[in-house]
N, C-alpha and C. Protein backbone atom coordinates (compact mmCIF):
# COMPACT_ATOMS: atom_id res chain seq x y z
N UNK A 1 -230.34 -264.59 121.74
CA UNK A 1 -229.52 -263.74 122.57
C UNK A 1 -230.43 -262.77 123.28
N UNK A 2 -230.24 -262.63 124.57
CA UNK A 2 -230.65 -261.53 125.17
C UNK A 2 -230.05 -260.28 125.57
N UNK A 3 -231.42 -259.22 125.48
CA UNK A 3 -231.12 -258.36 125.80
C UNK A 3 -230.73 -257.39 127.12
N UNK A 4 -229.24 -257.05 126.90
CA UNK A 4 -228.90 -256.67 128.81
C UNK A 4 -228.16 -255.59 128.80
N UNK A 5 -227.83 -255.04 129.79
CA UNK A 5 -227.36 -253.82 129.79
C UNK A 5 -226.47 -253.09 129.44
N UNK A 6 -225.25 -254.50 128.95
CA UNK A 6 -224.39 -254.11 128.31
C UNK A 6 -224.57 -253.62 126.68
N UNK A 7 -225.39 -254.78 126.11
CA UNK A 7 -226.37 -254.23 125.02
C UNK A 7 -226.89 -252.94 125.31
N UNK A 8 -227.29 -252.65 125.99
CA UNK A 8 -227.75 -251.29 125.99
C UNK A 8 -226.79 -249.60 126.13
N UNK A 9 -225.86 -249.97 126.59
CA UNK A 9 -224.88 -249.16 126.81
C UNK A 9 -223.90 -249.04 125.70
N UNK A 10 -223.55 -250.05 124.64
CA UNK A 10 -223.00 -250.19 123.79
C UNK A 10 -223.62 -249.24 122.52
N UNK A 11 -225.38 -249.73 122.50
CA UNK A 11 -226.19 -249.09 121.71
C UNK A 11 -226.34 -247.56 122.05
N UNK A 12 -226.36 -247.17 122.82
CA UNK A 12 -226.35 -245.70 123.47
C UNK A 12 -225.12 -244.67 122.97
N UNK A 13 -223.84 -245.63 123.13
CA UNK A 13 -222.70 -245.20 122.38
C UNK A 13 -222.70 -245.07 121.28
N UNK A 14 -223.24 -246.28 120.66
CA UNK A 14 -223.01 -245.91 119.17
C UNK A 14 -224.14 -245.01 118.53
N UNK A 15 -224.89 -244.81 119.24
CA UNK A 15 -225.93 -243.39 118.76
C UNK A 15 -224.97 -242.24 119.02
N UNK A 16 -224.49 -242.34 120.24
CA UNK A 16 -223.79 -240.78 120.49
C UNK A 16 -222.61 -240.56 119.60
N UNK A 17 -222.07 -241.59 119.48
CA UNK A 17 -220.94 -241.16 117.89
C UNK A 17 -221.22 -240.78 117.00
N UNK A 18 -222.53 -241.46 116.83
CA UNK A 18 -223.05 -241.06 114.98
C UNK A 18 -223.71 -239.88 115.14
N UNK A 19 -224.31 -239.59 116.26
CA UNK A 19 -224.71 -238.06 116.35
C UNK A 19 -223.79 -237.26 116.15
N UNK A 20 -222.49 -237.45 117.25
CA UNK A 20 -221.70 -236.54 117.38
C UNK A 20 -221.02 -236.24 115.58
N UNK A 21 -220.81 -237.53 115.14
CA UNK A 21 -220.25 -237.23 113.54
C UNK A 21 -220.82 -236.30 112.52
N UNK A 22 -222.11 -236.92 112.92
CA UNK A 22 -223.13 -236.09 111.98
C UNK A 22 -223.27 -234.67 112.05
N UNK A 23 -223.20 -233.93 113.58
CA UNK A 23 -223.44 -232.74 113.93
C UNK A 23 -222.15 -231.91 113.55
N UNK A 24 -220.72 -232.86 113.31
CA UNK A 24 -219.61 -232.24 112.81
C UNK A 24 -219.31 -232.35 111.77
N UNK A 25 -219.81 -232.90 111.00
CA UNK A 25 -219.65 -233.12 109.66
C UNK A 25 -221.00 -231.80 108.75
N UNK A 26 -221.73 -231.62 109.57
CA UNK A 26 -223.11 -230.62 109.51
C UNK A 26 -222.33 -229.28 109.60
N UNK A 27 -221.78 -228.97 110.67
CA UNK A 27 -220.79 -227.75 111.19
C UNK A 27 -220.26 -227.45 110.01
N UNK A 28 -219.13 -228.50 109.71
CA UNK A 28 -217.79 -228.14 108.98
C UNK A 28 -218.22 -227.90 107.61
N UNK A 29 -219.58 -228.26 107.06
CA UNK A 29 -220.39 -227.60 105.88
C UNK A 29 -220.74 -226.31 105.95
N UNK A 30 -221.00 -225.78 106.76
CA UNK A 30 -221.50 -223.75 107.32
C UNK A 30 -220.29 -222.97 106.42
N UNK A 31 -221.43 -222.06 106.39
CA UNK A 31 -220.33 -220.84 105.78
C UNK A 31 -219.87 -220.11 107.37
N UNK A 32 -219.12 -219.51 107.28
CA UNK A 32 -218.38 -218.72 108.70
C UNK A 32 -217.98 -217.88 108.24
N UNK A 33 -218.79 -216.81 107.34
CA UNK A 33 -218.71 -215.53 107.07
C UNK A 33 -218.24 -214.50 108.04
N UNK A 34 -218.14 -213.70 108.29
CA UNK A 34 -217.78 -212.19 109.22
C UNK A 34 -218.98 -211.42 108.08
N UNK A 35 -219.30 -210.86 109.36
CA UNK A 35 -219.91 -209.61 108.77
C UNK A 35 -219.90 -208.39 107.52
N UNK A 36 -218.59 -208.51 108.08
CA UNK A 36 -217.70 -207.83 106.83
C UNK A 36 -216.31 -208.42 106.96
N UNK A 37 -215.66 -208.37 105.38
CA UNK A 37 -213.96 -208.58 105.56
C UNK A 37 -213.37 -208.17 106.61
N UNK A 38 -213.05 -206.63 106.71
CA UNK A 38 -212.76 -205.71 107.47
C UNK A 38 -213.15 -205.48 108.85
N UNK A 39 -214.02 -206.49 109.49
CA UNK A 39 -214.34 -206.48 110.44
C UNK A 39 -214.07 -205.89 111.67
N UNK A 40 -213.02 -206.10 112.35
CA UNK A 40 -212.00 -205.42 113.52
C UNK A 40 -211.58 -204.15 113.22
N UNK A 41 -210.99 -204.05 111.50
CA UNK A 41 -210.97 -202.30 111.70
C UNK A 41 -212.04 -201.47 111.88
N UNK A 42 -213.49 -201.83 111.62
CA UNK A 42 -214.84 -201.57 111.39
C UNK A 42 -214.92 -201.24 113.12
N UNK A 43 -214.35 -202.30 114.06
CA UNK A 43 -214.79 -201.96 114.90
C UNK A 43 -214.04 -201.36 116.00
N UNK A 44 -212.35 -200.60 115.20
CA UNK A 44 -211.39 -200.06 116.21
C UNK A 44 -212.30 -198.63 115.83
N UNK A 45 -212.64 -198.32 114.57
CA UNK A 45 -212.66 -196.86 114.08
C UNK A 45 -214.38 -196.39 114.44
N UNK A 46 -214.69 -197.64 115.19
CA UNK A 46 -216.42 -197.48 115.92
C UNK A 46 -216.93 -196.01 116.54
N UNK A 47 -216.34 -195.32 116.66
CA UNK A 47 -216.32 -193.92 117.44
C UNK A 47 -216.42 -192.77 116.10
N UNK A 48 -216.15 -193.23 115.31
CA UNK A 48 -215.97 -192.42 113.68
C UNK A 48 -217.86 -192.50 112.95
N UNK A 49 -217.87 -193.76 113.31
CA UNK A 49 -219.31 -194.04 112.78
C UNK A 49 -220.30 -193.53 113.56
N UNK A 50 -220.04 -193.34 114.65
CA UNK A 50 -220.81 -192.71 115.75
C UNK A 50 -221.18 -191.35 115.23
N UNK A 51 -219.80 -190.26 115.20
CA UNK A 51 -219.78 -189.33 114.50
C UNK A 51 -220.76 -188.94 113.26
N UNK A 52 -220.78 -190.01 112.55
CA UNK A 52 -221.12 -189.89 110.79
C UNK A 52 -222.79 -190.02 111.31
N UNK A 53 -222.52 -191.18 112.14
CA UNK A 53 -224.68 -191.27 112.42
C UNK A 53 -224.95 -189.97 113.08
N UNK A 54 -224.56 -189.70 113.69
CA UNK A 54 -224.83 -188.10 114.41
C UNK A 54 -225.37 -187.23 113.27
N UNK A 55 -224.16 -187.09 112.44
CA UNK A 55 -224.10 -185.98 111.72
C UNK A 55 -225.07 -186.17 110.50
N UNK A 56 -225.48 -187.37 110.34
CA UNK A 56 -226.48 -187.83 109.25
C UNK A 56 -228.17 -187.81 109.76
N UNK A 57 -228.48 -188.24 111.20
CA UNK A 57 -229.52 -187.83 111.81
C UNK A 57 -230.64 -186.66 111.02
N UNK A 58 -229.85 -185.90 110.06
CA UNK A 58 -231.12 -184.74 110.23
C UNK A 58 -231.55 -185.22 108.85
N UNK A 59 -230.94 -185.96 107.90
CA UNK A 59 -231.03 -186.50 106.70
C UNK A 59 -231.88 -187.69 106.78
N UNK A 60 -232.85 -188.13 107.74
CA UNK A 60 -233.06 -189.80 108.28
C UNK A 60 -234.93 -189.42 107.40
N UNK A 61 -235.17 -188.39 107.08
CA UNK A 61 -236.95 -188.18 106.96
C UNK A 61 -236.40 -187.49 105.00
N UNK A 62 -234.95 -187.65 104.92
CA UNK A 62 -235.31 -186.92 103.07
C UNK A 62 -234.70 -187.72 102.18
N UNK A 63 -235.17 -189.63 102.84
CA UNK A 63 -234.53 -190.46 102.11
C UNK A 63 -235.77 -191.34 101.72
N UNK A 64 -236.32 -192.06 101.31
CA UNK A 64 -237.57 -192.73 100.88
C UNK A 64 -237.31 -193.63 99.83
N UNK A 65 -236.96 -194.66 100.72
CA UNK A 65 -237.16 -196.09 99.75
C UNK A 65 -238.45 -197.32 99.59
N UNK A 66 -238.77 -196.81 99.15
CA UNK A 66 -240.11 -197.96 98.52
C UNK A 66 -240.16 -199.02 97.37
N UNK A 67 -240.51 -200.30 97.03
CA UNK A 67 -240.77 -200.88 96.09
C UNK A 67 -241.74 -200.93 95.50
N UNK A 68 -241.71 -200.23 93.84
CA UNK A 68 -242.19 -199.58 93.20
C UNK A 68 -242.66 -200.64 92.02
N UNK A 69 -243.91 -201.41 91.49
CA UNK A 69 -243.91 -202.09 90.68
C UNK A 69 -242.48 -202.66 90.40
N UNK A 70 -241.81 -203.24 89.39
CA UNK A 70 -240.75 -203.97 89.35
C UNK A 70 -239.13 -203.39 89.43
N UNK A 71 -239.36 -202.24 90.57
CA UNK A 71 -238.37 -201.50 90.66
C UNK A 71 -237.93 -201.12 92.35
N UNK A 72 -236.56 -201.03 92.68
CA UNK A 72 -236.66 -200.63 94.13
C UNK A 72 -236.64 -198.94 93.54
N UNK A 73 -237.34 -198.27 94.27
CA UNK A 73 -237.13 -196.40 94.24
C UNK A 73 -236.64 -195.76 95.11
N UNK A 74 -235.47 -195.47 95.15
CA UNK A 74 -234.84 -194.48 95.81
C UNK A 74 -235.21 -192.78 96.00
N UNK A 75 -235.82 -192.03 96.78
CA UNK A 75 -236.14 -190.67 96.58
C UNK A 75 -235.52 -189.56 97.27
N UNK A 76 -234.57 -188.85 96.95
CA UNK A 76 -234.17 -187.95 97.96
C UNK A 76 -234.82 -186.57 97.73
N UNK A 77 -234.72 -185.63 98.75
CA UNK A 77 -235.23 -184.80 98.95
C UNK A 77 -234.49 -183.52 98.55
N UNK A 78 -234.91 -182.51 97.46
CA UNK A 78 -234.25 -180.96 97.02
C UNK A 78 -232.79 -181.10 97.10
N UNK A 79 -233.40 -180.62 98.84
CA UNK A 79 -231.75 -179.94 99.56
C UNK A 79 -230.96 -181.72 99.41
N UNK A 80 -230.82 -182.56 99.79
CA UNK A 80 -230.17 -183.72 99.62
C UNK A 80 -229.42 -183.92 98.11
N UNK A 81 -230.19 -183.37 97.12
CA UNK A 81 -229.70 -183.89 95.48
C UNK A 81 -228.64 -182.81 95.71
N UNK A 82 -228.27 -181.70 95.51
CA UNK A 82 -227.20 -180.63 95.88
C UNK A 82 -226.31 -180.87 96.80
N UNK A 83 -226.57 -181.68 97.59
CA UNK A 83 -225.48 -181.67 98.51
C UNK A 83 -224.26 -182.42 98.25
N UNK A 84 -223.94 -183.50 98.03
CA UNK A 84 -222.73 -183.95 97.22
C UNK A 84 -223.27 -184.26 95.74
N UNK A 85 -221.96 -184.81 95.26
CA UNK A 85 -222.09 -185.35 93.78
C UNK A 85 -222.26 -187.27 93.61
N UNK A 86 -221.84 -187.39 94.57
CA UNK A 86 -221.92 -189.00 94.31
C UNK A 86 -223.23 -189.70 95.19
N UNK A 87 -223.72 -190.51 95.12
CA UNK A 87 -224.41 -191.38 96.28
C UNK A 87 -223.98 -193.24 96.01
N UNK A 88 -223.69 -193.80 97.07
CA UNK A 88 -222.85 -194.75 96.81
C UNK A 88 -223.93 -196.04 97.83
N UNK A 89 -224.80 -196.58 97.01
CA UNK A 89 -225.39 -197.88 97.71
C UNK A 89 -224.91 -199.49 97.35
N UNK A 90 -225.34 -199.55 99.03
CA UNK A 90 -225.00 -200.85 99.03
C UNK A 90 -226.12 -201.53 99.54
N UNK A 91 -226.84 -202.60 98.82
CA UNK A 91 -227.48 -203.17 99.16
C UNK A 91 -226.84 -205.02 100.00
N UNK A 92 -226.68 -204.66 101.41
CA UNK A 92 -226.20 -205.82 102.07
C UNK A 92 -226.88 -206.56 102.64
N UNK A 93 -227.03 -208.18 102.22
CA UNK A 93 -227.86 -209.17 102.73
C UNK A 93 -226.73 -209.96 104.11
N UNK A 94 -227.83 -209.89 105.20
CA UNK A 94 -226.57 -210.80 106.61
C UNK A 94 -226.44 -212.30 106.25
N UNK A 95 -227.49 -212.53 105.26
CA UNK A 95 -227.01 -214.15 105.64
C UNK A 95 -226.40 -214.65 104.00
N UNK A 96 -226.15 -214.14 103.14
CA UNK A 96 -225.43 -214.66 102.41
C UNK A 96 -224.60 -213.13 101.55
N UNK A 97 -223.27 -213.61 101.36
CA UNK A 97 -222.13 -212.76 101.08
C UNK A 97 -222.28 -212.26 99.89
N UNK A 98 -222.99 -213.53 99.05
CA UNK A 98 -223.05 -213.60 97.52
C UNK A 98 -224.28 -212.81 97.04
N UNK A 99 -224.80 -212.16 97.97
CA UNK A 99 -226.38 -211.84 97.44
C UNK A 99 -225.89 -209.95 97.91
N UNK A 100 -224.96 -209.94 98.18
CA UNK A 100 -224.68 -208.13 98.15
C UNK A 100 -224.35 -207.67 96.83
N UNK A 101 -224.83 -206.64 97.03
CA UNK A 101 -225.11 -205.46 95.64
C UNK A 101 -224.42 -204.20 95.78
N UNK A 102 -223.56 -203.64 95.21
CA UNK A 102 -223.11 -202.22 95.75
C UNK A 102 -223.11 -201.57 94.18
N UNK A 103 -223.54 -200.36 94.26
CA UNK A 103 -223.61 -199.30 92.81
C UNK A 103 -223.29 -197.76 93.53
N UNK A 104 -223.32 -196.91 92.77
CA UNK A 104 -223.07 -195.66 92.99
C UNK A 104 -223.93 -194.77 91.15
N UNK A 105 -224.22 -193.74 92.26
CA UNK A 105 -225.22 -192.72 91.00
C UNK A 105 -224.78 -191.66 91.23
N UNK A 106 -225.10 -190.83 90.60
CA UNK A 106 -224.91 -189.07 90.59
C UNK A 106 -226.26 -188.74 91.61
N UNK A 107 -226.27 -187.93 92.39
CA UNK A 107 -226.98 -187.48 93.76
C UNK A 107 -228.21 -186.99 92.69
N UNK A 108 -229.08 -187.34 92.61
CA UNK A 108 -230.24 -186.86 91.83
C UNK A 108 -231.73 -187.32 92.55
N UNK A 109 -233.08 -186.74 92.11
CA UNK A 109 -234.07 -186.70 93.22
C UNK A 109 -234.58 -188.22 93.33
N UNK A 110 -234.87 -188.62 91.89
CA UNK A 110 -235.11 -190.60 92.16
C UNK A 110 -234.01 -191.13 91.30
N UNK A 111 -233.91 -192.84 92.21
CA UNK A 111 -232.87 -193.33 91.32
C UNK A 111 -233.81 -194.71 91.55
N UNK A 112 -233.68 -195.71 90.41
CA UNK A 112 -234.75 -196.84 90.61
C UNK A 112 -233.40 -197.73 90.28
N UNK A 113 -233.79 -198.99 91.18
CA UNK A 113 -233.16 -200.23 90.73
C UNK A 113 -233.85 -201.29 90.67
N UNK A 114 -233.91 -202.66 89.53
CA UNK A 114 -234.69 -203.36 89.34
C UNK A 114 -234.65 -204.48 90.29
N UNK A 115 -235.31 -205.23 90.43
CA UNK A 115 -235.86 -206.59 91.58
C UNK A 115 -234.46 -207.45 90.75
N UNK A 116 -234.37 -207.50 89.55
CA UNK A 116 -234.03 -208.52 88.88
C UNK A 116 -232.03 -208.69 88.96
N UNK A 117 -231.67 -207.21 89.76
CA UNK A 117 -230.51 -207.03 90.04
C UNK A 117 -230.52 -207.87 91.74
N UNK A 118 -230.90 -207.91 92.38
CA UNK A 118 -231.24 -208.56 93.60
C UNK A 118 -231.98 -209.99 94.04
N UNK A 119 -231.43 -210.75 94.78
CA UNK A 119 -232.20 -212.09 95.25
C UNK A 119 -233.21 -211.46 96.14
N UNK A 120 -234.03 -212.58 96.32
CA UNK A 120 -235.07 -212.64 97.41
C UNK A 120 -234.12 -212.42 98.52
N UNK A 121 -234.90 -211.82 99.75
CA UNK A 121 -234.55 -211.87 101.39
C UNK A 121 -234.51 -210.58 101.76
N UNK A 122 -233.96 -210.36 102.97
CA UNK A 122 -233.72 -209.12 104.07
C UNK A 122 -232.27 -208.50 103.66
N UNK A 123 -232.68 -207.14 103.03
CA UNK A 123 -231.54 -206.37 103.13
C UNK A 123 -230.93 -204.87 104.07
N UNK A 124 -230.08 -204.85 103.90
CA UNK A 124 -229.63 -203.72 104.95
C UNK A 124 -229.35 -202.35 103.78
N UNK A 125 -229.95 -201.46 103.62
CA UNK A 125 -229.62 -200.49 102.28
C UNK A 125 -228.90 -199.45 102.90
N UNK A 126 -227.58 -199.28 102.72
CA UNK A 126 -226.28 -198.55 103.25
C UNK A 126 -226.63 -197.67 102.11
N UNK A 127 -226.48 -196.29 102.14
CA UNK A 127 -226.27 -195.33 101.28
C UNK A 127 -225.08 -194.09 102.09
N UNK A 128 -224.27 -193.96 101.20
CA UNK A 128 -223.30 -192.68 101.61
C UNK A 128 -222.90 -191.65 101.17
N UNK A 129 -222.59 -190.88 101.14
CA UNK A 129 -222.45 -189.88 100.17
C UNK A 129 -221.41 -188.35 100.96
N UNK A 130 -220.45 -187.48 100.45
CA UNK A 130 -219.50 -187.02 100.74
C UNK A 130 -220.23 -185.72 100.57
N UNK A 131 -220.24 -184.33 101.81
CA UNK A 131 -220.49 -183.40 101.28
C UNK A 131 -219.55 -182.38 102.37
N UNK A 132 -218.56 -181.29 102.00
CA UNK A 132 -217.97 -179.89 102.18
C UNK A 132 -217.19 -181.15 102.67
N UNK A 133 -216.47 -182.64 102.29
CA UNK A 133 -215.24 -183.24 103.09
C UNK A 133 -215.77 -184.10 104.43
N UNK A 134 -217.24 -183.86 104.53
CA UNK A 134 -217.81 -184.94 105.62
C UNK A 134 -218.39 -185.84 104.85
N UNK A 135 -218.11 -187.34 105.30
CA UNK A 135 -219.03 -188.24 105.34
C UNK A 135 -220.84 -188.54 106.14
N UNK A 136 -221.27 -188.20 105.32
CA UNK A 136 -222.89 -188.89 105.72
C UNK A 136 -222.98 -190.36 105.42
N UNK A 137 -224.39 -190.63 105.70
CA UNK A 137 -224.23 -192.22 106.17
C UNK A 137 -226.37 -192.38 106.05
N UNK A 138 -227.21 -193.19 105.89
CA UNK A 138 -228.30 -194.03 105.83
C UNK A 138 -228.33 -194.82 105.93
N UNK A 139 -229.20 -195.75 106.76
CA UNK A 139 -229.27 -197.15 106.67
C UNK A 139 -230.96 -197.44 106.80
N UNK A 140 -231.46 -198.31 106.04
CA UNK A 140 -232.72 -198.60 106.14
C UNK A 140 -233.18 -199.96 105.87
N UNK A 141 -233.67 -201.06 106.64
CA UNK A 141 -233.86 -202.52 106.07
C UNK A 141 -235.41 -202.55 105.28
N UNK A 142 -235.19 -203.32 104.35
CA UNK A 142 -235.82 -204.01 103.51
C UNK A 142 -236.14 -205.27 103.46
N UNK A 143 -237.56 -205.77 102.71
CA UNK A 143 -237.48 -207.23 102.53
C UNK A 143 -237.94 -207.57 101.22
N UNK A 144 -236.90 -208.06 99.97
CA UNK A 144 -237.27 -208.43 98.48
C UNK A 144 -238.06 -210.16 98.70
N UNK A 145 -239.17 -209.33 97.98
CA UNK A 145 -239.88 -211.31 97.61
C UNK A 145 -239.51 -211.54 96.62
């Protein structure tokens, strides 16, 4: 049998199906996370957060996170430990849901957390904390090996 163009056009098709299957069958495996649950309210009340980063700005040089032998170290500064009572972190990874961490401590000068509470990758370290009825706000990225 020879080869002719109809052969060839037939074969062309049936590549582009099995591609096309494959690339949807690839898709419909993805996670399709959101950013956050809450997403859309996150981003009606966007003008609030604006506020909180403003008002947190002067707090951005008395926060100091470093990885410390087998520990992450949290360090705040004097005036920062006095100022509220709670500090509330969240350690948030973008590409997987399952690898976020959230704790809360009493506002004190170091707070250490171990490697062994956390996966490997890029995190986003949210810290917040309530003082005279305002919300403050930190954010600082990280990368755990």
């Amino acid at each position: 049998m020879k080869f002719n163009w109809g052969h060839g056009v037939f074969a062309f098709m049936t590549l582009f199906l099995l591609l096309s299957i494959g690339f949807i069958i690839f898709s419909l495996n993805q996670s399709e996370d959101l950013v956050s649950d809450d997403y859309y309210e996150k981003g009606a009340d966007y003008s609030k957060q604006i506020e909180i980063n403003k008002r947190s700005a002067i707090y951005l040089d008395s926060i100091a996170i470093n990885p410390i032998g087998t520990n992450i170290n949290i360090s705040l500064c004097k005036s920062l430990e006095n100022s509220g009572d709670t500090l509330f972190v969240h350690f948030y990874n973008p590409s997987d849901k399952e690898a976020d961490f959230k704790i809360k401590f009493p506002m004190s000068d170091e707070i250490n957390i171990p490697f062994s509470e956390l996966k490997s990758g890029r995190y986003q370290v949210k810290m917040s904390w309530n003082h005279k009825h305002l919300i403050y706000n930190f954010e600082k990225e990280i990368t755990i090996n």
